[in-house]
N, C-alpha and C. Protein backbone atom coordinates (compact mmCIF):
# COMPACT_ATOMS: atom_id res chain seq x y z
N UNK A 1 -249.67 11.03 -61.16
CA UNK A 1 -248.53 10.56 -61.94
C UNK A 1 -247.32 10.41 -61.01
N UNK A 2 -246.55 9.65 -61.40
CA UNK A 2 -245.45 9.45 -60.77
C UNK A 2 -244.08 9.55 -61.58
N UNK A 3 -243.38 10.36 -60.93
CA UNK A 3 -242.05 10.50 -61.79
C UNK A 3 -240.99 9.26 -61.74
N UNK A 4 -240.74 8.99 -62.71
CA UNK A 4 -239.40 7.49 -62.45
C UNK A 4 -238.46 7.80 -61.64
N UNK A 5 -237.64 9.05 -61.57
CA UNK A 5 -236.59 9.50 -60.27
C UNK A 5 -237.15 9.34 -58.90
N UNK A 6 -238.19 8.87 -58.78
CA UNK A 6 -238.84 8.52 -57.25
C UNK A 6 -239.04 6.92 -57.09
N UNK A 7 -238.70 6.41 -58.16
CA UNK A 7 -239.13 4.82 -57.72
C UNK A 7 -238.37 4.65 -56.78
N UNK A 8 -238.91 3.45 -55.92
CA UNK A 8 -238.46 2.93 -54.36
C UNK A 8 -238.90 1.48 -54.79
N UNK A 9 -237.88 0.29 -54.01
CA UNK A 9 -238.82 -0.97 -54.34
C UNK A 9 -240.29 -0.30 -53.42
N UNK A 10 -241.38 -1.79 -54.12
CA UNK A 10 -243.02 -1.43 -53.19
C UNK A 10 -243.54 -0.48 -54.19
N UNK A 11 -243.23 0.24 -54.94
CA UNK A 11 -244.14 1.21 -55.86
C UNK A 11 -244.88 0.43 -56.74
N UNK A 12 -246.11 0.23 -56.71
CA UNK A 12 -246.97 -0.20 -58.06
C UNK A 12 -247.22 1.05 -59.28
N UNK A 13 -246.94 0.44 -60.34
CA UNK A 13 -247.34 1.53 -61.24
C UNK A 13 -247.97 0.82 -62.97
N UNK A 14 -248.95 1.37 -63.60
CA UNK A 14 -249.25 0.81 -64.98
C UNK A 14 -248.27 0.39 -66.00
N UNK A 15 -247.88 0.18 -66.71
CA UNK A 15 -247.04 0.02 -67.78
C UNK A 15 -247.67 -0.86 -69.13
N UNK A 16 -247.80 0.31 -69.99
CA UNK A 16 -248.45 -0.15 -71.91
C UNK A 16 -249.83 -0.74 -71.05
N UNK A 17 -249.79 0.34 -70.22
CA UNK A 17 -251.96 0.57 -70.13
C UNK A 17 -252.18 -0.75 -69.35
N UNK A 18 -251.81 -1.86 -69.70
CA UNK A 18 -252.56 -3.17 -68.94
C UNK A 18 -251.47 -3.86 -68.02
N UNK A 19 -250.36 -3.59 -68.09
CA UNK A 19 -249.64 -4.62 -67.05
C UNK A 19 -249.36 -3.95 -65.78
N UNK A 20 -249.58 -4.75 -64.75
CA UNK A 20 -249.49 -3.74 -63.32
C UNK A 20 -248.20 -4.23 -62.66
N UNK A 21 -247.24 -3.54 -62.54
CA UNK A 21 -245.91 -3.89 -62.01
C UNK A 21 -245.91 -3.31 -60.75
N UNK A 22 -244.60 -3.91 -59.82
CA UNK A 22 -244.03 -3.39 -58.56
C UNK A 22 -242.68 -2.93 -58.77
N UNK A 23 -241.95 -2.07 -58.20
CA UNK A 23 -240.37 -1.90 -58.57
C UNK A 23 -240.26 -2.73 -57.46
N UNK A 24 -238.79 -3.48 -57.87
CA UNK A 24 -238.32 -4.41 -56.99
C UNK A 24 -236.88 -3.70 -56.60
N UNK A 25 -236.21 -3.10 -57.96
CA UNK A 25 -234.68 -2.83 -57.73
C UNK A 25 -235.49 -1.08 -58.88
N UNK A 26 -234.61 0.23 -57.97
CA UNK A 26 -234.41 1.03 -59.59
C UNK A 26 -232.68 1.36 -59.20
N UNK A 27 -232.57 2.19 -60.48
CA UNK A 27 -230.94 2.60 -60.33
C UNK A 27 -230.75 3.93 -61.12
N UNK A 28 -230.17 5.01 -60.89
CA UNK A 28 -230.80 6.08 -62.05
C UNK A 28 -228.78 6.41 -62.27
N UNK A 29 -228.79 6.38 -63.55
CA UNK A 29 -227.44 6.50 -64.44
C UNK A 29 -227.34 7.77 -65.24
N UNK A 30 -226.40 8.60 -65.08
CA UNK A 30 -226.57 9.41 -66.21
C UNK A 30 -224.95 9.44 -67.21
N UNK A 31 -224.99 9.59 -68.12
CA UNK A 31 -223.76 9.04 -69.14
C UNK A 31 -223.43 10.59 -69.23
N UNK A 32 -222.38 10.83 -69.49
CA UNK A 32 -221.60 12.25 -69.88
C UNK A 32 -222.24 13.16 -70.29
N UNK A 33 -222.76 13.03 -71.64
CA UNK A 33 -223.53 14.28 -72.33
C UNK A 33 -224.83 13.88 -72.74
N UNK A 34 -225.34 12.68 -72.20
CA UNK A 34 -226.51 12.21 -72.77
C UNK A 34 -227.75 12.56 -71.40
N UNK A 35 -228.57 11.90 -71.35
CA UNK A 35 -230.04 12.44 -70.24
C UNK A 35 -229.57 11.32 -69.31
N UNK A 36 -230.22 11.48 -68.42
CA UNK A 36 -229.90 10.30 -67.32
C UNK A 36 -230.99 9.04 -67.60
N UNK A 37 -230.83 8.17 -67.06
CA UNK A 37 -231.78 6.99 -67.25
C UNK A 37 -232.30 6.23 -65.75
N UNK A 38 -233.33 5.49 -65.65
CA UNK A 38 -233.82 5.09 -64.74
C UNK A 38 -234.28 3.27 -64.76
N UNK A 39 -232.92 2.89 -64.57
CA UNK A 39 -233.27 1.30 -64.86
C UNK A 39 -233.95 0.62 -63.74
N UNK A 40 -235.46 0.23 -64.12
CA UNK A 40 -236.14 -0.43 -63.38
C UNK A 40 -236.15 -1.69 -63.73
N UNK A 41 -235.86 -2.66 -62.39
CA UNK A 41 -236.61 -4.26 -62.34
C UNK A 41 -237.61 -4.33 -61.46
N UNK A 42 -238.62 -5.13 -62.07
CA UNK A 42 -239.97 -4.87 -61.83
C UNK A 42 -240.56 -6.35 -61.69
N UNK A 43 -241.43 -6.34 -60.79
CA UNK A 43 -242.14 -7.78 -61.29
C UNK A 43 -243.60 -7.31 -61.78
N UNK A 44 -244.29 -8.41 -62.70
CA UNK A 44 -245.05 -7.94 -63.14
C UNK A 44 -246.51 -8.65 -62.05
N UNK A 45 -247.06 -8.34 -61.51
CA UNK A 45 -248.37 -8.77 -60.31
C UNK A 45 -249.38 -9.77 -60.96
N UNK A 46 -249.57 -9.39 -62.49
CA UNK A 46 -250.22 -10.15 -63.16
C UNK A 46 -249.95 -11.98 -63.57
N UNK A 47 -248.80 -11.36 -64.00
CA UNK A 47 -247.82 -12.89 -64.71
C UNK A 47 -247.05 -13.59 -64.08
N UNK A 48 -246.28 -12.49 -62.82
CA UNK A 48 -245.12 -12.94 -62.04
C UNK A 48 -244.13 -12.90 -62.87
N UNK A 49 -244.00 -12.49 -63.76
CA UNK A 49 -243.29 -12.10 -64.40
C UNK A 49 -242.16 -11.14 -63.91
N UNK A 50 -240.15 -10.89 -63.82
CA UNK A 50 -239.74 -10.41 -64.03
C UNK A 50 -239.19 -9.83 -64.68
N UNK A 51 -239.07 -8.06 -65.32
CA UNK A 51 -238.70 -7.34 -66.56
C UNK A 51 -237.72 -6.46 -65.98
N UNK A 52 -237.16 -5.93 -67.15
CA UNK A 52 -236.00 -4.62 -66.81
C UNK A 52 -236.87 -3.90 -68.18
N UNK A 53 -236.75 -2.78 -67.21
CA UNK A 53 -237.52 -1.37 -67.96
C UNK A 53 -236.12 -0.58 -68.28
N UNK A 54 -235.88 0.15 -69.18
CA UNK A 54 -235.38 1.43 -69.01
C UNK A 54 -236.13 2.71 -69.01
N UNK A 55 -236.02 3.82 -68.08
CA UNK A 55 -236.57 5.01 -68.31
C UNK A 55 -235.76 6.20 -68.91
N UNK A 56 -236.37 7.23 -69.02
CA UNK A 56 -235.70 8.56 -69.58
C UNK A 56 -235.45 9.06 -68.17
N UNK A 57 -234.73 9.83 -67.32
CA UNK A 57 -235.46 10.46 -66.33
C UNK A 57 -236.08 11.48 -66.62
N UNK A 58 -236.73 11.57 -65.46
CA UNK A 58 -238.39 12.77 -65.55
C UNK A 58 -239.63 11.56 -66.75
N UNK A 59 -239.46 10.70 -67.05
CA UNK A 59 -240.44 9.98 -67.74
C UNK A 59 -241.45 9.98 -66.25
N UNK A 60 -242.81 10.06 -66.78
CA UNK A 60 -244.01 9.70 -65.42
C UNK A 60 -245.04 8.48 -65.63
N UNK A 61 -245.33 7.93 -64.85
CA UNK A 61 -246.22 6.71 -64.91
C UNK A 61 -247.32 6.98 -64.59
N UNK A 62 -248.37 6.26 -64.61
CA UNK A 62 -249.95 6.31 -63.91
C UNK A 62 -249.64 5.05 -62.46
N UNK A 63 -250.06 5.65 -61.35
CA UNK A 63 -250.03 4.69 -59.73
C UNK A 63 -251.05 3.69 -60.68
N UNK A 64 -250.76 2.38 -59.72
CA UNK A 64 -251.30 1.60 -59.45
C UNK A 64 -251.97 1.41 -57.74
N UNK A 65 -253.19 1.77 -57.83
CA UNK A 65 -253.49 1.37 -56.34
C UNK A 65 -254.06 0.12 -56.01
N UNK A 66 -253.05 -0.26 -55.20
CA UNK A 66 -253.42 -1.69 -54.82
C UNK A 66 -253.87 -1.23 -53.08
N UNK A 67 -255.54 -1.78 -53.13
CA UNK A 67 -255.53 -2.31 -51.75
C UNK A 67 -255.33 -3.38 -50.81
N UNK A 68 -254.95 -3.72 -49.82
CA UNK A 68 -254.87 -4.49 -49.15
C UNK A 68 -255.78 -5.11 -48.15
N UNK A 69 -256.33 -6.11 -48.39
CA UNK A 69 -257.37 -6.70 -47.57
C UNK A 69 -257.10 -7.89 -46.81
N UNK A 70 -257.77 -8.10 -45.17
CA UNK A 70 -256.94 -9.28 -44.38
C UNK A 70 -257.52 -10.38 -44.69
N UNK A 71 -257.07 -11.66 -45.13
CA UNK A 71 -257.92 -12.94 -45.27
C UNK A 71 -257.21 -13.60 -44.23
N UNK A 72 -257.58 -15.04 -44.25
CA UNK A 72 -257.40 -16.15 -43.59
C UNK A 72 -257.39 -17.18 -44.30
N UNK A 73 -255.70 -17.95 -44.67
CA UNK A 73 -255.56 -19.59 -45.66
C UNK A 73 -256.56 -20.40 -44.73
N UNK A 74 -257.32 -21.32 -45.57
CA UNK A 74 -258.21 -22.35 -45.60
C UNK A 74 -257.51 -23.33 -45.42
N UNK A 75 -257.67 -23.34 -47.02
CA UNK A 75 -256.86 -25.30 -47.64
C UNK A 75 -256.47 -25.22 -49.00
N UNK A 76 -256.20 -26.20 -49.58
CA UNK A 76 -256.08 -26.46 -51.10
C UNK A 76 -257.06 -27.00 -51.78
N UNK A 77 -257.92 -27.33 -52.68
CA UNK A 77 -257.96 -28.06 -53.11
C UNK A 77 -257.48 -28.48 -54.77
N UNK A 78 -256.48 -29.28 -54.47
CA UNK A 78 -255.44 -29.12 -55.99
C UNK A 78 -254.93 -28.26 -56.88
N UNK A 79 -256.20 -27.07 -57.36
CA UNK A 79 -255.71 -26.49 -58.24
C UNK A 79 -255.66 -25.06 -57.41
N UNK A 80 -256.53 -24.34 -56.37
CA UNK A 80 -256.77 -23.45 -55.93
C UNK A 80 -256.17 -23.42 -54.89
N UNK A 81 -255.00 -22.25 -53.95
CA UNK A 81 -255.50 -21.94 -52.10
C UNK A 81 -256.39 -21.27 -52.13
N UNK A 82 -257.16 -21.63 -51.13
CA UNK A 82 -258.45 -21.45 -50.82
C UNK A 82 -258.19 -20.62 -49.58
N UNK A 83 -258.94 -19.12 -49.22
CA UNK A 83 -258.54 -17.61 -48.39
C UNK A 83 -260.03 -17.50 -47.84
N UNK A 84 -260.34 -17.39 -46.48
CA UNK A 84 -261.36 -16.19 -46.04
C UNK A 84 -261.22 -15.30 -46.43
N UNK A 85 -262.27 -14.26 -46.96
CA UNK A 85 -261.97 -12.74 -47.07
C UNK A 85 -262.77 -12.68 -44.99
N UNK A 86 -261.66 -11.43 -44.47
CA UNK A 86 -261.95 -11.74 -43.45
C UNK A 86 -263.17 -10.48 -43.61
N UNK A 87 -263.32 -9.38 -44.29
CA UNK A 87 -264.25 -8.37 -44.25
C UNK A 87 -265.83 -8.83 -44.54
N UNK A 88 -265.89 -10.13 -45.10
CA UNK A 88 -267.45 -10.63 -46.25
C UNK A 88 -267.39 -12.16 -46.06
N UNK A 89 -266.36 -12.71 -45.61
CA UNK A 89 -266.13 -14.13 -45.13
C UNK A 89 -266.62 -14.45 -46.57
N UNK A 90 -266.39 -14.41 -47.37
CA UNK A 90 -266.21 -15.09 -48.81
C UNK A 90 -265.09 -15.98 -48.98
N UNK A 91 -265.39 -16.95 -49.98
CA UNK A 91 -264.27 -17.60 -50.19
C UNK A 91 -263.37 -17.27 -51.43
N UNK A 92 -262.10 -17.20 -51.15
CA UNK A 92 -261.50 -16.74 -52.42
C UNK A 92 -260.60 -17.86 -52.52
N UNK A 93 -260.15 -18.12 -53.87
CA UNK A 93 -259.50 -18.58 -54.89
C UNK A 93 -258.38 -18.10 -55.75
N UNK A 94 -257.39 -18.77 -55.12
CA UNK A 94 -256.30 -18.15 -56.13
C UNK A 94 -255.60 -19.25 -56.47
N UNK A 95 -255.10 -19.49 -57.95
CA UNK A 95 -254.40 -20.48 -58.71
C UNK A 95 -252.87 -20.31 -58.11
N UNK A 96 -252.44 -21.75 -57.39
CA UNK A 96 -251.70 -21.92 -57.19
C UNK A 96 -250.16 -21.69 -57.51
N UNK A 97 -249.96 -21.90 -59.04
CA UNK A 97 -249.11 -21.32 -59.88
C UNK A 97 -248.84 -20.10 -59.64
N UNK A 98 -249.71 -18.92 -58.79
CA UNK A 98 -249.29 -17.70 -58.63
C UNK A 98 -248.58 -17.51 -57.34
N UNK A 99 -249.03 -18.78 -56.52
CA UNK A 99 -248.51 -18.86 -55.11
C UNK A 99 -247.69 -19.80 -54.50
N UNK A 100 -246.33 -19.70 -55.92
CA UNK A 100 -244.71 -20.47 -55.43
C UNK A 100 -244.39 -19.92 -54.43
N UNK A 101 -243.88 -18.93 -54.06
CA UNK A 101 -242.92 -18.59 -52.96
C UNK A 101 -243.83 -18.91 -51.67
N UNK A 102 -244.52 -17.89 -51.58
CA UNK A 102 -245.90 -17.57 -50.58
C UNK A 102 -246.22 -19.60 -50.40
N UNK A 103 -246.71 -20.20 -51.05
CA UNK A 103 -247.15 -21.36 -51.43
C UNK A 103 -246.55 -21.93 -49.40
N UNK A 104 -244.62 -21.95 -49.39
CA UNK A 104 -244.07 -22.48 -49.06
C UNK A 104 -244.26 -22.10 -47.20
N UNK A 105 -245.01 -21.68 -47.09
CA UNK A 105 -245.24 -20.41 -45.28
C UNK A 105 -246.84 -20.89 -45.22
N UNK A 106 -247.36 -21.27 -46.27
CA UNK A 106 -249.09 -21.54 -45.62
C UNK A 106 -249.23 -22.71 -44.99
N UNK A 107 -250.16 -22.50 -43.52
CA UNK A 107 -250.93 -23.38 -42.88
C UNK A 107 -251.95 -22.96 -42.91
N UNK A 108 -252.68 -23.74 -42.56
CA UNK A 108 -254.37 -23.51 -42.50
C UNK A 108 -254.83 -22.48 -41.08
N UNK A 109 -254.85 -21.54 -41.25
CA UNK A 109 -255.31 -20.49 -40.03
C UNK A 109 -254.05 -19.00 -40.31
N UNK A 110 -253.33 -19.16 -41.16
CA UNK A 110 -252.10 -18.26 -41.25
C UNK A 110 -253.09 -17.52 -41.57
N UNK A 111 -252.53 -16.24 -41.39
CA UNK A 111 -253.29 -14.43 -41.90
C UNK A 111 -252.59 -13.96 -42.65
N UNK A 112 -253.23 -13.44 -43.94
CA UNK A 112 -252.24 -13.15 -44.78
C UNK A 112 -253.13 -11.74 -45.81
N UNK A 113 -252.53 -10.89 -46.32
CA UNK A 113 -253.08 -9.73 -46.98
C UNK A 113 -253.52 -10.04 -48.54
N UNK A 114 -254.54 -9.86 -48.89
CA UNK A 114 -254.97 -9.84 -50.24
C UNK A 114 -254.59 -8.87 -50.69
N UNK A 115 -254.03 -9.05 -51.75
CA UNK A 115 -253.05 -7.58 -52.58
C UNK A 115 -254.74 -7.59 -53.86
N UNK A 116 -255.75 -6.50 -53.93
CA UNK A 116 -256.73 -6.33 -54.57
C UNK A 116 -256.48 -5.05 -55.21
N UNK A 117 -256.99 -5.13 -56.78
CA UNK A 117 -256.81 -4.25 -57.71
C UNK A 117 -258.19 -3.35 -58.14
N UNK A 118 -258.64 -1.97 -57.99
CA UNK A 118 -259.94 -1.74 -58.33
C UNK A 118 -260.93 -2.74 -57.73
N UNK A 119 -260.81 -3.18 -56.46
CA UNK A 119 -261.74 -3.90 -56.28
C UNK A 119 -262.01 -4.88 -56.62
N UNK A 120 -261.27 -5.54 -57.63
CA UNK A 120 -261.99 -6.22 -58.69
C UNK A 120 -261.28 -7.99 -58.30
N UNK A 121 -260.00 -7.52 -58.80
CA UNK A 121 -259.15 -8.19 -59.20
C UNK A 121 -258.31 -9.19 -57.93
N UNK A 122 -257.90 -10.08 -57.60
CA UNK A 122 -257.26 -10.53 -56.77
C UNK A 122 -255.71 -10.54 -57.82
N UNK A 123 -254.27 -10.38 -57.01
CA UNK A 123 -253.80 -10.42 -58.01
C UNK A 123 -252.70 -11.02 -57.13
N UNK A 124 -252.24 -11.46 -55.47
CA UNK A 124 -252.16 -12.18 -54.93
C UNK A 124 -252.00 -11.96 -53.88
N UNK A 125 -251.13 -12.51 -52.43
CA UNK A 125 -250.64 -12.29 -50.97
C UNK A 125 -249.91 -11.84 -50.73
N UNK A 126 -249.76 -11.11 -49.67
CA UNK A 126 -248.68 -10.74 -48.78
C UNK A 126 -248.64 -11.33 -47.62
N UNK A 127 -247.45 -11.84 -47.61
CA UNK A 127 -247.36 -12.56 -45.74
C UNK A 127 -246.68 -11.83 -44.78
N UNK A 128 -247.01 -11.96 -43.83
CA UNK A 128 -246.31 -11.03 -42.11
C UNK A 128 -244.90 -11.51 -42.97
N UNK A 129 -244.19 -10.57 -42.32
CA UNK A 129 -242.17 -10.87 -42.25
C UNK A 129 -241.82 -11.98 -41.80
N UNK A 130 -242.99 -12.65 -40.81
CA UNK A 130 -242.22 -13.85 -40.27
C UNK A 130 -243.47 -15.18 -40.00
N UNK A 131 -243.17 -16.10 -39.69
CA UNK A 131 -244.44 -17.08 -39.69
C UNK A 131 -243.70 -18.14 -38.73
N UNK A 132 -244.43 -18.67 -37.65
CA UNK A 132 -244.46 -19.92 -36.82
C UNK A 132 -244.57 -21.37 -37.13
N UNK A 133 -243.71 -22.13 -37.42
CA UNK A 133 -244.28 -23.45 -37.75
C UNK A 133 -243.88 -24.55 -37.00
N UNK A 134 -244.09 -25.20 -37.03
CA UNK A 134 -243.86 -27.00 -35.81
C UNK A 134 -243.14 -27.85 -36.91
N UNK A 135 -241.86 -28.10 -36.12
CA UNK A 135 -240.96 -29.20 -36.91
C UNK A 135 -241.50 -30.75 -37.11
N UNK A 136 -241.48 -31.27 -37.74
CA UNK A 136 -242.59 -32.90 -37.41
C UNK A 136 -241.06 -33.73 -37.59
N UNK A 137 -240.11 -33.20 -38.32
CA UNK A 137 -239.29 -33.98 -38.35
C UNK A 137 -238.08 -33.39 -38.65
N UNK A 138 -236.90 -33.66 -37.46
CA UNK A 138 -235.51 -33.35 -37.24
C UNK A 138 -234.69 -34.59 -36.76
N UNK A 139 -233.67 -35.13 -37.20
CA UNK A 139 -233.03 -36.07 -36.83
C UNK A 139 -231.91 -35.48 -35.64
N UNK A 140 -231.86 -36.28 -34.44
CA UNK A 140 -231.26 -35.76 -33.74
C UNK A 140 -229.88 -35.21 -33.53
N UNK A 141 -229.23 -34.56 -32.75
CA UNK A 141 -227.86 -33.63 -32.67
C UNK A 141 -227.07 -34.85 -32.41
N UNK A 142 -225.67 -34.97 -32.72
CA UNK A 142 -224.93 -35.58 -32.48
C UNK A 142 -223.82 -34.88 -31.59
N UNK A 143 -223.78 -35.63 -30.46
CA UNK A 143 -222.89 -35.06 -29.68
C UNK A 143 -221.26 -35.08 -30.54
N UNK A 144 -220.70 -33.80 -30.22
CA UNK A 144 -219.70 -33.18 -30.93
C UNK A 144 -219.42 -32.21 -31.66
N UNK A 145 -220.78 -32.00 -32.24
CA UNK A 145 -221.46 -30.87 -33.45
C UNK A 145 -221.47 -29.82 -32.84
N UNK A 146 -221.48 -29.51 -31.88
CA UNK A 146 -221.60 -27.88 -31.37
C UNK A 146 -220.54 -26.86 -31.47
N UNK A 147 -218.97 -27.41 -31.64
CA UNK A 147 -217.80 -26.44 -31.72
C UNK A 147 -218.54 -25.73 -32.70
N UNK A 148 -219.37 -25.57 -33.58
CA UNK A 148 -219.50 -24.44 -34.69
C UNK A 148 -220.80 -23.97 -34.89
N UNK A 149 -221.16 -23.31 -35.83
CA UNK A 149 -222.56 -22.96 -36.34
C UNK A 149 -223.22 -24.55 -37.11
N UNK A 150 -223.08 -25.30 -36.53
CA UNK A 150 -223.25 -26.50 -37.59
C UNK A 150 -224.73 -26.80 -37.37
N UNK A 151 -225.94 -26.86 -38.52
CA UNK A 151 -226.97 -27.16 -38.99
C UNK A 151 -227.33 -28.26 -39.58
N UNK A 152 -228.44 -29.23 -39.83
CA UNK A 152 -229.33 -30.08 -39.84
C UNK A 152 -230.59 -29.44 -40.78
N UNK A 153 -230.98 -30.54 -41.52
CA UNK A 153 -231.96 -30.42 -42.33
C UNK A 153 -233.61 -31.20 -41.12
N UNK A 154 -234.26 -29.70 -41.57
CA UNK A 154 -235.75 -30.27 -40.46
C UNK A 154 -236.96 -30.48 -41.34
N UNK A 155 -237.76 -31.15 -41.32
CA UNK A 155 -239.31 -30.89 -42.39
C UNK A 155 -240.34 -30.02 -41.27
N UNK A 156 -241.04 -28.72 -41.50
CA UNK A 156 -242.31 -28.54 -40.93
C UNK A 156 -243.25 -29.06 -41.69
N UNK A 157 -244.15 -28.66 -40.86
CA UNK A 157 -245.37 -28.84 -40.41
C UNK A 157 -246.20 -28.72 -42.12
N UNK A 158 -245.77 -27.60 -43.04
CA UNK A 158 -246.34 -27.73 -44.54
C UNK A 158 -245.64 -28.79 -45.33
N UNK A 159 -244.65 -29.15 -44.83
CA UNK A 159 -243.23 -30.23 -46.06
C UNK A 159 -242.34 -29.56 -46.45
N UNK A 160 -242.47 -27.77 -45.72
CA UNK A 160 -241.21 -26.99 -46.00
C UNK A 160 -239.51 -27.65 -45.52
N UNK A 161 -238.79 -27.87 -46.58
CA UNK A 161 -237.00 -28.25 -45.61
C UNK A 161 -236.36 -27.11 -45.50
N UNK A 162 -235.89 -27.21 -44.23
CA UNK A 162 -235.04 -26.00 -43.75
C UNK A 162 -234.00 -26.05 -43.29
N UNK A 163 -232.69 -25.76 -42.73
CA UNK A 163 -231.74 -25.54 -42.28
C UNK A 163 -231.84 -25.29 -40.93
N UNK A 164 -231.72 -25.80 -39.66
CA UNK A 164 -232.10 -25.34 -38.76
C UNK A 164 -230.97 -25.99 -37.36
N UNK A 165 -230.83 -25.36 -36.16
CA UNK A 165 -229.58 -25.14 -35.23
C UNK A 165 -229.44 -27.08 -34.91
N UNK A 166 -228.53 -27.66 -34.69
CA UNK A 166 -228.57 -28.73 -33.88
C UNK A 166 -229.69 -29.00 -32.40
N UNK A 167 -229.92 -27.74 -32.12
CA UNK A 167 -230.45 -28.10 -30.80
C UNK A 167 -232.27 -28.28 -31.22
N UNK A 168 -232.87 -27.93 -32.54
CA UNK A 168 -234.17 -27.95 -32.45
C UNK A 168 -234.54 -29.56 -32.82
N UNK A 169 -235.94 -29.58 -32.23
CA UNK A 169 -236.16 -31.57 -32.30
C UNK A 169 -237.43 -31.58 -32.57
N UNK A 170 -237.90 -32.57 -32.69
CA UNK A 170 -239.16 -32.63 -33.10
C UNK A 170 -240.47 -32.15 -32.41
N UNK A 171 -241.28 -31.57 -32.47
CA UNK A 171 -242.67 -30.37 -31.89
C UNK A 171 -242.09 -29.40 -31.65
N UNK A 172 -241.12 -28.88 -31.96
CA UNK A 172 -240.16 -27.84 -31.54
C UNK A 172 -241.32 -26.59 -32.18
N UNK A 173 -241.86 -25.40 -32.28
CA UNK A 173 -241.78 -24.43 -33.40
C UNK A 173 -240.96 -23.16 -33.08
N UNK A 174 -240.70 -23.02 -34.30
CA UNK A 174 -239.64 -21.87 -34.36
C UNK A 174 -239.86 -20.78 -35.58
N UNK A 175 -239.56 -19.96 -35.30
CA UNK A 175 -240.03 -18.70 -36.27
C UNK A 175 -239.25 -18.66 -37.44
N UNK A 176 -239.80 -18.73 -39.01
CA UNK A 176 -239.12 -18.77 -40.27
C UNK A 176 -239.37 -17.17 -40.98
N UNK A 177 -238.35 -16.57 -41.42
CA UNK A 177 -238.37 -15.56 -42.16
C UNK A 177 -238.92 -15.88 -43.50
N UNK A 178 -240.01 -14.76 -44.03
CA UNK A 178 -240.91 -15.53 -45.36
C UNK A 178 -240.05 -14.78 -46.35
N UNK A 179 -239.12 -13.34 -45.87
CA UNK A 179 -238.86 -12.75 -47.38
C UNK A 179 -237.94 -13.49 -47.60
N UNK A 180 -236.48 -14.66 -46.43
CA UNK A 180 -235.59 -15.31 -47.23
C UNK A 180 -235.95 -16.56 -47.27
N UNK A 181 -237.09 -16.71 -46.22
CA UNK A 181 -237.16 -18.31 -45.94
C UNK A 181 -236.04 -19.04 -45.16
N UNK A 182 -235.63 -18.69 -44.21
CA UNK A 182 -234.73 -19.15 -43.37
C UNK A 182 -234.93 -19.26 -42.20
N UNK A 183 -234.30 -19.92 -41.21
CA UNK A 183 -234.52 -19.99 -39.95
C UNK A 183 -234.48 -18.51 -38.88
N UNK A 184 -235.17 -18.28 -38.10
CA UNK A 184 -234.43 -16.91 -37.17
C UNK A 184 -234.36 -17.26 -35.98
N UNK A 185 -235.46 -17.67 -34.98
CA UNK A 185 -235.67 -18.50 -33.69
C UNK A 185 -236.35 -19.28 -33.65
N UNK A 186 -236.13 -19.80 -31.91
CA UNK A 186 -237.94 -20.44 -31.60
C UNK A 186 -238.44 -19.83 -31.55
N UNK A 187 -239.69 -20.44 -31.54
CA UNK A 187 -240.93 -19.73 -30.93
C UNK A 187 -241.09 -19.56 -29.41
């Protein structure tokens, strides 16, 4: 069991028996003469769904153990990304709709973690902190632009648009942060 005064974002835990959440944000409040409370935002792993819980404090949950397994992105085909399991070289399948954010960092050879429930369940990815990609298209710097931080719109290598320095050009790759999605360096 897990007590709600310990949530941390990254905690998986049950909630009404079938939905498997992560804390994303908690905050624990206590009002004058009343009990303290434990406001969790949560996403839900299943739906993608985001909720706000309130707790009692000292309320306890049942863990959710999620394991983590290494695959390897394939391809698409329309409705599915398509994953090596790298342990059984199986092919796995996951509905796209679950893989907006993540969606936007896949190439074909990226390594990425299967977030697996009881074994059973795929319920979706985790990507490294950071990912490599090749610009195919940056329009060039204009001399003058440099007095400042001044940026340019680039397309990689997936059709991701990014924000990126005057000086990067086309075959350039440079390293994109996946939790904001932003530029950090080259490669």
């Amino acid at each position: 069991m897990i007590n709600v005064n310990d949530f941390k974002p990254g905690i998986t835990f049950l909630h009404n028996k079938t939905d498997i959440l992560i804390v994303i944000e908690s905050a624990h409040s206590k009002s004058g003469r009343g009990q303290a409370h434990v406001k969790v935002k949560a996403k839900n792993l299943r739906t993608q769904a985001i909720i706000s819980i309130t707790f009692t404090g000292g309320d306890t949950v049942y863990p959710a153990i999620i394991d983590k397994r290494p695959a390897i992105y394939s391809y698409d085909d329309g409705m599915y990304s398509v994953f090596m399991d790298n342990e059984d070289y199986n092919e796995i399948r996951i509905d796209q709709s679950r893989l907006s954010w993540e969606k936007k960092f896949l190439v074909p050879g990226n390594e990425v973690s299967l977030r697996v429930y009881k074994n059973l369940e795929i319920l979706g990815i985790d990507l490294p902190p950071s990912v490599i990609l090749a610009v195919v298209d940056a329009p060039p710097g204009v001399k003058g632009n440099s007095v400042s931080n001044t940026t340019k719109t680039a397309i990689l290598e997936n059709g991701l648009q990014l924000q990126v320095p005057m000086f990067i050009n086309n075959g350039d790759k440079i390293v994109v942060s996946t939790d904001e999605g932003k530029y950090k360096n080259r490669a």
